[in-house]
PDB file of N, CA and C in Angstrom:
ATOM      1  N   UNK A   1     -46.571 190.179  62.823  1.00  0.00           N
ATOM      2  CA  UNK A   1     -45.916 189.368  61.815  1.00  0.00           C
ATOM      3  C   UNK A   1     -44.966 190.252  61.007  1.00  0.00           C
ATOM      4  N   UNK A   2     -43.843 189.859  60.356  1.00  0.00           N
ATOM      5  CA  UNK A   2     -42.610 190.450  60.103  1.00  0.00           C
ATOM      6  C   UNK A   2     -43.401 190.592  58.278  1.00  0.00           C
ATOM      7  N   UNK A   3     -43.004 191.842  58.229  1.00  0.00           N
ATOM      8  CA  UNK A   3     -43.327 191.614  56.226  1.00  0.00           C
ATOM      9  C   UNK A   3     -42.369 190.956  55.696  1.00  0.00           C
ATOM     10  N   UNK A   4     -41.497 190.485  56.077  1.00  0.00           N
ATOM     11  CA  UNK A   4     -40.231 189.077  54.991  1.00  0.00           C
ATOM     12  C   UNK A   4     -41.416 187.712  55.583  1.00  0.00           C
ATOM     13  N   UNK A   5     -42.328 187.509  55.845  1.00  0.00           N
ATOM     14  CA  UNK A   5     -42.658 186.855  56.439  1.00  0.00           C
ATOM     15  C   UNK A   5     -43.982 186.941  55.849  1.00  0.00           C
ATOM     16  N   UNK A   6     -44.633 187.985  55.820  1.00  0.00           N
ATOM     17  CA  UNK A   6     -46.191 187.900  54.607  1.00  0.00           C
ATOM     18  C   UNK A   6     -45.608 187.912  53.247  1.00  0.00           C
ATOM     19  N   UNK A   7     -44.542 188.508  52.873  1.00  0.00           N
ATOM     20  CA  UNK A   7     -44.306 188.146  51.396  1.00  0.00           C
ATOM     21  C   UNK A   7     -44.308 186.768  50.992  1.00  0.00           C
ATOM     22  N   UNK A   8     -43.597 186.053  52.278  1.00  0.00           N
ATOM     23  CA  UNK A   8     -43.399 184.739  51.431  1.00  0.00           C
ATOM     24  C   UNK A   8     -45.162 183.947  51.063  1.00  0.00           C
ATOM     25  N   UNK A   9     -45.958 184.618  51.691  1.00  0.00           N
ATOM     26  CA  UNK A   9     -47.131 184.057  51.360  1.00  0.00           C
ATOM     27  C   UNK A   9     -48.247 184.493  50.467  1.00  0.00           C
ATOM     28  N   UNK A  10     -47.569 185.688  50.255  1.00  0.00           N
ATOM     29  CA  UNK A  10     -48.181 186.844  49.150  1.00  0.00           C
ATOM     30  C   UNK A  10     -47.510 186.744  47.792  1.00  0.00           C
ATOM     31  N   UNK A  11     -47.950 186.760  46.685  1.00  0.00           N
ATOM     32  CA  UNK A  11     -46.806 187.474  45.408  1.00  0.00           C
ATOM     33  C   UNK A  11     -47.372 188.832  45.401  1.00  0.00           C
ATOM     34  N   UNK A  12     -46.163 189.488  44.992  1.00  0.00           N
ATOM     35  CA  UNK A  12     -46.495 190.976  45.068  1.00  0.00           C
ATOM     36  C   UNK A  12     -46.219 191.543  43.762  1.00  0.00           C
ATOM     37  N   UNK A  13     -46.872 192.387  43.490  1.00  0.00           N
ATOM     38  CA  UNK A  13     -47.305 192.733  42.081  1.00  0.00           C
ATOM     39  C   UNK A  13     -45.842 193.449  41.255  1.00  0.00           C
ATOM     40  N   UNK A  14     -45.325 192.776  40.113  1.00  0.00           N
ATOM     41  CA  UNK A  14     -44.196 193.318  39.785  1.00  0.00           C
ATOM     42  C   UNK A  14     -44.366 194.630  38.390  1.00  0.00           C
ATOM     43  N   UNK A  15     -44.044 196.046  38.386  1.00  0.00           N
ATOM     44  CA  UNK A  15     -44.115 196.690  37.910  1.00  0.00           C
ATOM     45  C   UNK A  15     -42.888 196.819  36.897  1.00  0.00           C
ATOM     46  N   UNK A  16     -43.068 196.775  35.557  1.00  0.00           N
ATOM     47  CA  UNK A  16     -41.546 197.089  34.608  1.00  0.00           C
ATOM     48  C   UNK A  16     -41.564 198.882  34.449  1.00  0.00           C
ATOM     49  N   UNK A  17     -40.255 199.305  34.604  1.00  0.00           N
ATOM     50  CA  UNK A  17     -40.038 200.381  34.215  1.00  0.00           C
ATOM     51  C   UNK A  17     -39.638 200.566  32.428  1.00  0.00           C
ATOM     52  N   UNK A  18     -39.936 201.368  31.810  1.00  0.00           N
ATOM     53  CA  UNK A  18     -39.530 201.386  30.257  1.00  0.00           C
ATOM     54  C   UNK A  18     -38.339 201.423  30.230  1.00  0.00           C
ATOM     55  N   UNK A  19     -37.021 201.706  30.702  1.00  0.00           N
ATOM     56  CA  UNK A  19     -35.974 201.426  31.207  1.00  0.00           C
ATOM     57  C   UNK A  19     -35.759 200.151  31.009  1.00  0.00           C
ATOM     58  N   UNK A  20     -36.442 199.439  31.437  1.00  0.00           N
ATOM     59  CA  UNK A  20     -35.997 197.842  32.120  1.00  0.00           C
ATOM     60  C   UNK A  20     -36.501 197.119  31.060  1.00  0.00           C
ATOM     61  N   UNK A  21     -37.990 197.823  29.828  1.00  0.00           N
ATOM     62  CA  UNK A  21     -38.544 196.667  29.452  1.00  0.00           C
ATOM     63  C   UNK A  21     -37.508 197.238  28.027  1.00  0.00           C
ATOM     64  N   UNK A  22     -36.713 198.531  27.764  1.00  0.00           N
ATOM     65  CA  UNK A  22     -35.963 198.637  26.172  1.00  0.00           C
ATOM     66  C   UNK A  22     -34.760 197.609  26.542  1.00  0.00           C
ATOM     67  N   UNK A  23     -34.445 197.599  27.983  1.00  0.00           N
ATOM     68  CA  UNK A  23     -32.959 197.133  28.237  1.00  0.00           C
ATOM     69  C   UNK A  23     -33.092 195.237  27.782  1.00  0.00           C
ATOM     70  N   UNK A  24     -34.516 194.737  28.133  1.00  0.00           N
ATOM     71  CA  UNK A  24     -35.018 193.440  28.012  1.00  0.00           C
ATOM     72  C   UNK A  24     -34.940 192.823  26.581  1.00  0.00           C
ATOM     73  N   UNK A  25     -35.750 193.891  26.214  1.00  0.00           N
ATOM     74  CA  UNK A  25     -35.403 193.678  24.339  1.00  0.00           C
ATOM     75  C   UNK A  25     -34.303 193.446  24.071  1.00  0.00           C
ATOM     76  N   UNK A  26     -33.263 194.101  24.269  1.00  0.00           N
ATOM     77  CA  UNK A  26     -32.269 194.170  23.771  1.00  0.00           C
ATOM     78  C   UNK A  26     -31.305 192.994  23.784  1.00  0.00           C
ATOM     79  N   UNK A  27     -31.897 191.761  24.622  1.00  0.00           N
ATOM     80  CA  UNK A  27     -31.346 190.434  25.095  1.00  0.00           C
ATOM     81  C   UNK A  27     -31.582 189.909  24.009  1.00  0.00           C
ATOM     82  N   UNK A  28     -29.972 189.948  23.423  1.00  0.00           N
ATOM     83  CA  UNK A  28     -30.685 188.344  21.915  1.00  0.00           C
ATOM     84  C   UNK A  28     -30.766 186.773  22.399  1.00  0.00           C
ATOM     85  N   UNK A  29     -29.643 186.498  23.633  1.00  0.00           N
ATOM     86  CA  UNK A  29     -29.320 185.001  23.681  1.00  0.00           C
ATOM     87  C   UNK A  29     -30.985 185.165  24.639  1.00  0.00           C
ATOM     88  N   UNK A  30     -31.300 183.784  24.330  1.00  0.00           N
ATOM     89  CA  UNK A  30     -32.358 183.121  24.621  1.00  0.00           C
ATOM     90  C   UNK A  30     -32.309 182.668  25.913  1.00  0.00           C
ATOM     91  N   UNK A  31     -31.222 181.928  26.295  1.00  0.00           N
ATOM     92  CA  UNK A  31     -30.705 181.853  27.814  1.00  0.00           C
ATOM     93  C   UNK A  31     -30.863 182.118  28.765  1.00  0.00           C
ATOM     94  N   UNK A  32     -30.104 183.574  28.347  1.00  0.00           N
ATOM     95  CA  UNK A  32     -29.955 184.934  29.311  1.00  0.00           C
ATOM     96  C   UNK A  32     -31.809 185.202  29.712  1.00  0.00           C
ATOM     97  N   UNK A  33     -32.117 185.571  28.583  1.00  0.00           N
ATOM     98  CA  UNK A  33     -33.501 185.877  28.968  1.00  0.00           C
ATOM     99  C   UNK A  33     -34.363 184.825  29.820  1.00  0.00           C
ATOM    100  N   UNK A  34     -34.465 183.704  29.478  1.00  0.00           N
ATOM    101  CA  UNK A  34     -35.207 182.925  30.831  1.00  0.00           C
ATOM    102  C   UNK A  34     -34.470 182.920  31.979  1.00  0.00           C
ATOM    103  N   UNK A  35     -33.036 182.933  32.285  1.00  0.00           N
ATOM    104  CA  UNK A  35     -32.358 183.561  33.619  1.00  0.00           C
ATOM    105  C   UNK A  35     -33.129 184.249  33.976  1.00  0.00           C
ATOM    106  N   UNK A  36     -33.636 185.792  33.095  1.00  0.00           N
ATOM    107  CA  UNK A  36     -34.197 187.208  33.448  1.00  0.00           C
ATOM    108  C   UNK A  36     -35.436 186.567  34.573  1.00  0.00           C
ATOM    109  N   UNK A  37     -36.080 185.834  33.330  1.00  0.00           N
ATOM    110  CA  UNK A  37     -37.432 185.538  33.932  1.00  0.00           C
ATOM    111  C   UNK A  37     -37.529 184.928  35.209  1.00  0.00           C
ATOM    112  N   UNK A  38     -36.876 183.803  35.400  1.00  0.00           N
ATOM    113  CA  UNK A  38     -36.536 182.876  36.334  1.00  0.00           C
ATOM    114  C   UNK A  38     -36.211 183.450  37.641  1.00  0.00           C
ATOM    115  N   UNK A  39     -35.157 184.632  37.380  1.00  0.00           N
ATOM    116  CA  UNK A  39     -35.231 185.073  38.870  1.00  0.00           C
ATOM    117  C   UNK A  39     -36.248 186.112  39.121  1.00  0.00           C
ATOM    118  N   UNK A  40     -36.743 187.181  37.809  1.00  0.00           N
ATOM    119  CA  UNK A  40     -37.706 187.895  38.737  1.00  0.00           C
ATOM    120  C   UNK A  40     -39.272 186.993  39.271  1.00  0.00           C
ATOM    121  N   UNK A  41     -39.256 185.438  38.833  1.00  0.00           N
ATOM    122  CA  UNK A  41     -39.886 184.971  39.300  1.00  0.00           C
ATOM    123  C   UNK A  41     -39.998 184.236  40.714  1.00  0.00           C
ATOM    124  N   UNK A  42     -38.611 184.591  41.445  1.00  0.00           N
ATOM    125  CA  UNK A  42     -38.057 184.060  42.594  1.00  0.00           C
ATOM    126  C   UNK A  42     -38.391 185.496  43.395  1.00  0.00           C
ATOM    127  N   UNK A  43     -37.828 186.669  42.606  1.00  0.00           N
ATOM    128  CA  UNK A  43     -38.109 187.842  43.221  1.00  0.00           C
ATOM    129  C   UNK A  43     -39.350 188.203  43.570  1.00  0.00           C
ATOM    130  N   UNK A  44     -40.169 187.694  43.077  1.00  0.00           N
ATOM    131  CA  UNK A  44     -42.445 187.872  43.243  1.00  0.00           C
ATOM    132  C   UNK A  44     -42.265 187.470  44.828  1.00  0.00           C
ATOM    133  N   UNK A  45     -41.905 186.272  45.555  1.00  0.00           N
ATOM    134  CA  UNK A  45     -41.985 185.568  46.254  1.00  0.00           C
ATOM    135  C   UNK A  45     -41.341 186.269  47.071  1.00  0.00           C
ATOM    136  N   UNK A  46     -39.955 186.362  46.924  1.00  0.00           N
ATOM    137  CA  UNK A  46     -38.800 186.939  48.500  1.00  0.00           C
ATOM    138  C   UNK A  46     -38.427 188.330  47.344  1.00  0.00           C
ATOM    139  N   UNK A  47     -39.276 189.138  47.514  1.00  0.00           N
ATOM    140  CA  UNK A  47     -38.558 190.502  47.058  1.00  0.00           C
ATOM    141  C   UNK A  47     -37.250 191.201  47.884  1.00  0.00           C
ATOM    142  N   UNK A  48     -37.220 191.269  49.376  1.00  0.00           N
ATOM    143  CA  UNK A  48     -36.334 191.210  50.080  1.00  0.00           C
ATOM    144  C   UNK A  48     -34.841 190.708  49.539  1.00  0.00           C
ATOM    145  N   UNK A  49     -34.743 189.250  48.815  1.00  0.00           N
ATOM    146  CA  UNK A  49     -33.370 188.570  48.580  1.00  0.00           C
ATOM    147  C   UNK A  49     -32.589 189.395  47.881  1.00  0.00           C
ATOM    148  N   UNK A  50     -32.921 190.510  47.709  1.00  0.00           N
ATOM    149  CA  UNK A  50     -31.785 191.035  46.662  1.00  0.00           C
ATOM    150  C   UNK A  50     -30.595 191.998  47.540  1.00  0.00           C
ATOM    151  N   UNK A  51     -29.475 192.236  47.026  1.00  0.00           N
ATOM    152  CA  UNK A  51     -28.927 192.850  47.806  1.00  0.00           C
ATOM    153  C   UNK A  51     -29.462 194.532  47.932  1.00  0.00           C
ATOM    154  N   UNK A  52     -29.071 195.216  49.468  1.00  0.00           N
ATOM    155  CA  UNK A  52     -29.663 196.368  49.682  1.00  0.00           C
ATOM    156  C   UNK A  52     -28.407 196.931  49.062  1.00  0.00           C
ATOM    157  N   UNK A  53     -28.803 197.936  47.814  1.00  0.00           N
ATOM    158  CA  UNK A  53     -27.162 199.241  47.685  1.00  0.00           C
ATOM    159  C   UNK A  53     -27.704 200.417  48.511  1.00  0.00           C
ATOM    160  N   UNK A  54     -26.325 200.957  48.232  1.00  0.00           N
ATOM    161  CA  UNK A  54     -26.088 202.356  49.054  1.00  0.00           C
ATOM    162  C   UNK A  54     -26.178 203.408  47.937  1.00  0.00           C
ATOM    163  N   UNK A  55     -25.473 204.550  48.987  1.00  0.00           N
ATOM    164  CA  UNK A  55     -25.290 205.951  48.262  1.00  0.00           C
ATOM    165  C   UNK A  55     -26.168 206.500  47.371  1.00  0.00           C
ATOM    166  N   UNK A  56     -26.476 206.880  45.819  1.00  0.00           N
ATOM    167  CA  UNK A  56     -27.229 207.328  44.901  1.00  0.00           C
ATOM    168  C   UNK A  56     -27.957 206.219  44.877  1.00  0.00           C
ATOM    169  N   UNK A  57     -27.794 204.999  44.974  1.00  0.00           N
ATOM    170  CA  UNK A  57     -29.275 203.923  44.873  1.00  0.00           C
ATOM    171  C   UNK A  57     -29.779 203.421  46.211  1.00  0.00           C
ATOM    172  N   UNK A  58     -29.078 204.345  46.904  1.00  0.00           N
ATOM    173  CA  UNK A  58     -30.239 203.597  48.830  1.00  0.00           C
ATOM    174  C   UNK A  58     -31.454 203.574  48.291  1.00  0.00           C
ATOM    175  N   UNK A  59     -32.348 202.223  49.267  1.00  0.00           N
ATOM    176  CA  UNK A  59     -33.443 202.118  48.820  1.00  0.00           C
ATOM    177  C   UNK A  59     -33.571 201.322  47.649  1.00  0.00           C
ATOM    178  N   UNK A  60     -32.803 200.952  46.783  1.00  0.00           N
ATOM    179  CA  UNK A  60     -32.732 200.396  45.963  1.00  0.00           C
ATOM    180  C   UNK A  60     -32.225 198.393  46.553  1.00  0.00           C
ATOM    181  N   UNK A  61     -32.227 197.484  45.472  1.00  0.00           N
ATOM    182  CA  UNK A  61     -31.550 196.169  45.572  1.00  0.00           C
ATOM    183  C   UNK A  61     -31.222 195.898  44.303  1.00  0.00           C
ATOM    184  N   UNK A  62     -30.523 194.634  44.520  1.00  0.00           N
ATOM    185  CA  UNK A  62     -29.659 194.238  43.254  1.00  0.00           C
ATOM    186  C   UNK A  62     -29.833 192.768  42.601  1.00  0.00           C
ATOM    187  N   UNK A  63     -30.095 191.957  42.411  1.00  0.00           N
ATOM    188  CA  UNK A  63     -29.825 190.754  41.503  1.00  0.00           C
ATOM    189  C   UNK A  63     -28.927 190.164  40.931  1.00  0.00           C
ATOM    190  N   UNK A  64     -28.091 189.537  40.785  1.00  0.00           N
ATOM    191  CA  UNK A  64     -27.363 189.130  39.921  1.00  0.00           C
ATOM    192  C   UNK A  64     -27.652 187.974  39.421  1.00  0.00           C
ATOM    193  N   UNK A  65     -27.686 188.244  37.789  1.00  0.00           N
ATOM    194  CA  UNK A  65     -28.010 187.452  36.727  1.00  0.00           C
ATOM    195  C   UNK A  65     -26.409 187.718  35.740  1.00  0.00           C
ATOM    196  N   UNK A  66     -25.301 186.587  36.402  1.00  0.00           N
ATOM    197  CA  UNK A  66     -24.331 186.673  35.668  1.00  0.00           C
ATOM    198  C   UNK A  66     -24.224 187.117  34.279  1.00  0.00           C
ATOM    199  N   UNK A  67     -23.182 187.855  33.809  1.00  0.00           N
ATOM    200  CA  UNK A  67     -22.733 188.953  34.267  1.00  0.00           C
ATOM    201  C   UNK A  67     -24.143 190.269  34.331  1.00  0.00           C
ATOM    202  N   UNK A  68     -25.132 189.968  34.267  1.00  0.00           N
ATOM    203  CA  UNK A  68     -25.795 191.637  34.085  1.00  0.00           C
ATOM    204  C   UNK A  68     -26.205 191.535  35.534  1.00  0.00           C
ATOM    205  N   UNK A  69     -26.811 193.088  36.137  1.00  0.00           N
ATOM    206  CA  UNK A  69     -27.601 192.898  37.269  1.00  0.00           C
ATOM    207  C   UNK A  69     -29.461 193.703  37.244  1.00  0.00           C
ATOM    208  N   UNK A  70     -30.070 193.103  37.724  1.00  0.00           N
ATOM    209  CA  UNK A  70     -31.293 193.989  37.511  1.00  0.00           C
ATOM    210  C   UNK A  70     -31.099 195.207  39.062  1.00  0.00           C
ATOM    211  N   UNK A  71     -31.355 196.027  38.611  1.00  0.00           N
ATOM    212  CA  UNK A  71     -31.985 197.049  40.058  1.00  0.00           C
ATOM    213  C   UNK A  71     -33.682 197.145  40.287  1.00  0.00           C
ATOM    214  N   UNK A  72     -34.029 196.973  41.274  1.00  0.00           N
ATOM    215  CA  UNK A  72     -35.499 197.248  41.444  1.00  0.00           C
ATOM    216  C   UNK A  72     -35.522 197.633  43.234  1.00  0.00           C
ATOM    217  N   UNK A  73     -36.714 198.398  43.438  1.00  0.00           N
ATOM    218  CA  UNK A  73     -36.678 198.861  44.498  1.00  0.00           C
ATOM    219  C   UNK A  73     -38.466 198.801  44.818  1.00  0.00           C
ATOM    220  N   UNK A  74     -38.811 198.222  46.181  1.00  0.00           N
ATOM    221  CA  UNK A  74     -39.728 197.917  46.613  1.00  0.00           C
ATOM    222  C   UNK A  74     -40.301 199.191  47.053  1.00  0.00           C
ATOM    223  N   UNK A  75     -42.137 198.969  46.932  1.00  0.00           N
ATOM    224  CA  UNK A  75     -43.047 200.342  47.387  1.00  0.00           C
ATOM    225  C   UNK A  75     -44.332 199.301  47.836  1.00  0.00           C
ATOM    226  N   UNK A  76     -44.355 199.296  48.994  1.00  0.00           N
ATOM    227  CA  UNK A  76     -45.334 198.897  49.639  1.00  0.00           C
ATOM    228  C   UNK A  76     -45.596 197.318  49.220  1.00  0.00           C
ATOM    229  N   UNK A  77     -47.086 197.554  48.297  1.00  0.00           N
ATOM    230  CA  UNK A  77     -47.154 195.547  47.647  1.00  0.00           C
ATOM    231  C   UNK A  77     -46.483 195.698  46.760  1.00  0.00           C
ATOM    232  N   UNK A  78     -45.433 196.760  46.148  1.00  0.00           N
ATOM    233  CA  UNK A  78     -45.068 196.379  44.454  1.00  0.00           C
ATOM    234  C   UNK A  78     -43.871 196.265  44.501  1.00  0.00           C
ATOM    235  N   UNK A  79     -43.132 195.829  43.272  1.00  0.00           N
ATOM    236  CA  UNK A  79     -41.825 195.569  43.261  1.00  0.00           C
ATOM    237  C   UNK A  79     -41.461 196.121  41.612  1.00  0.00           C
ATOM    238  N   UNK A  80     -40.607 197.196  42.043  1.00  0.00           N
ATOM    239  CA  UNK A  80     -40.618 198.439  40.636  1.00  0.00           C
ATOM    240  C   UNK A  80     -39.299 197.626  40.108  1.00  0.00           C
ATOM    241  N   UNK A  81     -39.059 197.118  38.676  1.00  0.00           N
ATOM    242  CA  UNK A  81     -37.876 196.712  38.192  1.00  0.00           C
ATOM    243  C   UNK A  81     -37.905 197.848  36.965  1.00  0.00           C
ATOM    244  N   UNK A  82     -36.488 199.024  37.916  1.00  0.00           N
ATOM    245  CA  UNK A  82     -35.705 199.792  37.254  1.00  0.00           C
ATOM    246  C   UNK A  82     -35.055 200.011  35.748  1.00  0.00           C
ATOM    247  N   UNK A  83     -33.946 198.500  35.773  1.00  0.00           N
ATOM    248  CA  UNK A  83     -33.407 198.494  35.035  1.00  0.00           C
ATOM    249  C   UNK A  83     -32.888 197.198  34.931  1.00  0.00           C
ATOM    250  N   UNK A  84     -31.946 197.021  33.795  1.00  0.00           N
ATOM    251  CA  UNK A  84     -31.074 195.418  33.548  1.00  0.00           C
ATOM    252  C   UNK A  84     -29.965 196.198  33.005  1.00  0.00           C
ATOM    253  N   UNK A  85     -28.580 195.709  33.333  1.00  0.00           N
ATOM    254  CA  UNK A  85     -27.209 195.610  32.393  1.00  0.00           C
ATOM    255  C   UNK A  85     -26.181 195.419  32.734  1.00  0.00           C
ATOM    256  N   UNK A  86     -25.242 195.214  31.897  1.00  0.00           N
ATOM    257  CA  UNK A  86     -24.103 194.540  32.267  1.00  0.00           C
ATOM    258  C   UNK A  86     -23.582 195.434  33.734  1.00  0.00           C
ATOM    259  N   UNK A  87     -23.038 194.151  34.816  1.00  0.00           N
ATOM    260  CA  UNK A  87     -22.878 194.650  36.008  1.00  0.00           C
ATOM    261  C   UNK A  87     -21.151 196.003  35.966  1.00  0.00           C
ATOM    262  N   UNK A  88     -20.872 196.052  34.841  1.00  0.00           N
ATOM    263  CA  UNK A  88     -19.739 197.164  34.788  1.00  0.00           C
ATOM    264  C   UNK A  88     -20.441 198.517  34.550  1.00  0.00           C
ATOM    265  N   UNK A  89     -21.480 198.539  34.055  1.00  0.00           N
ATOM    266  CA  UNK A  89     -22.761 199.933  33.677  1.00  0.00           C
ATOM    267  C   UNK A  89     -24.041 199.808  34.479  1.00  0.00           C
ATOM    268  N   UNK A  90     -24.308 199.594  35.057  1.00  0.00           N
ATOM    269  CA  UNK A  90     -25.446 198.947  35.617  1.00  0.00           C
ATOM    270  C   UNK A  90     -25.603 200.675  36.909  1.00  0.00           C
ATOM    271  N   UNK A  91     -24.218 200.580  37.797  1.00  0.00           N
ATOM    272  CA  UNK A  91     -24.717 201.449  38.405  1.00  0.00           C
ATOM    273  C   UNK A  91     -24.427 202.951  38.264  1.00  0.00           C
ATOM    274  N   UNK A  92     -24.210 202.855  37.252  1.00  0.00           N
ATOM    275  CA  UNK A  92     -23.546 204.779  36.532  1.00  0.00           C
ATOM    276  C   UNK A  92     -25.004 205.403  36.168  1.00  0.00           C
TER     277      UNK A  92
END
């Protein structure tokens, strides 16, 4: 059986990086933040959907939550969320 294929029947345990949870705070509109939630709650399910980057973040994926993007990068059952921010800083 393919693991894109047990995930969808598994949720897999999502880990915040302190990175990701100062960058979270920092969301005043109310909006934005259930976006946040909403997709890393899509992400539990198909961790896979995100896009794969290259170069200094191989191994890494991407999200987009207009305009910001989250980075997180999968380890076995977990799903590590890196970071959040606007997609012009996001990958510096």
């Amino acid at each position: 059986m393919k693991k894109s294929m047990i995930c969808c029947w598994l949720k897999m345990q999502i880990i915040f990086s302190e990175e990701f949870k100062k960058d979270f705070k920092k969301i005043k509109d109310k909006s934005t933040r259930v976006r946040v939630i909403n997709h890393l709650k899509k992400l539990e399910q198909l961790p896979e959907s995100g896009k794969p980057l290259q170069y200094n973040l191989k191994g890494h994926h991407s999200i987009r939550v207009p305009p910001f993007r989250i980075i997180y990068r999968i380890e076995h059952d977990k799903i590590i969320i890196n970071c959040f921010d606007h997609r012009k800083d996001v990958y510096k």
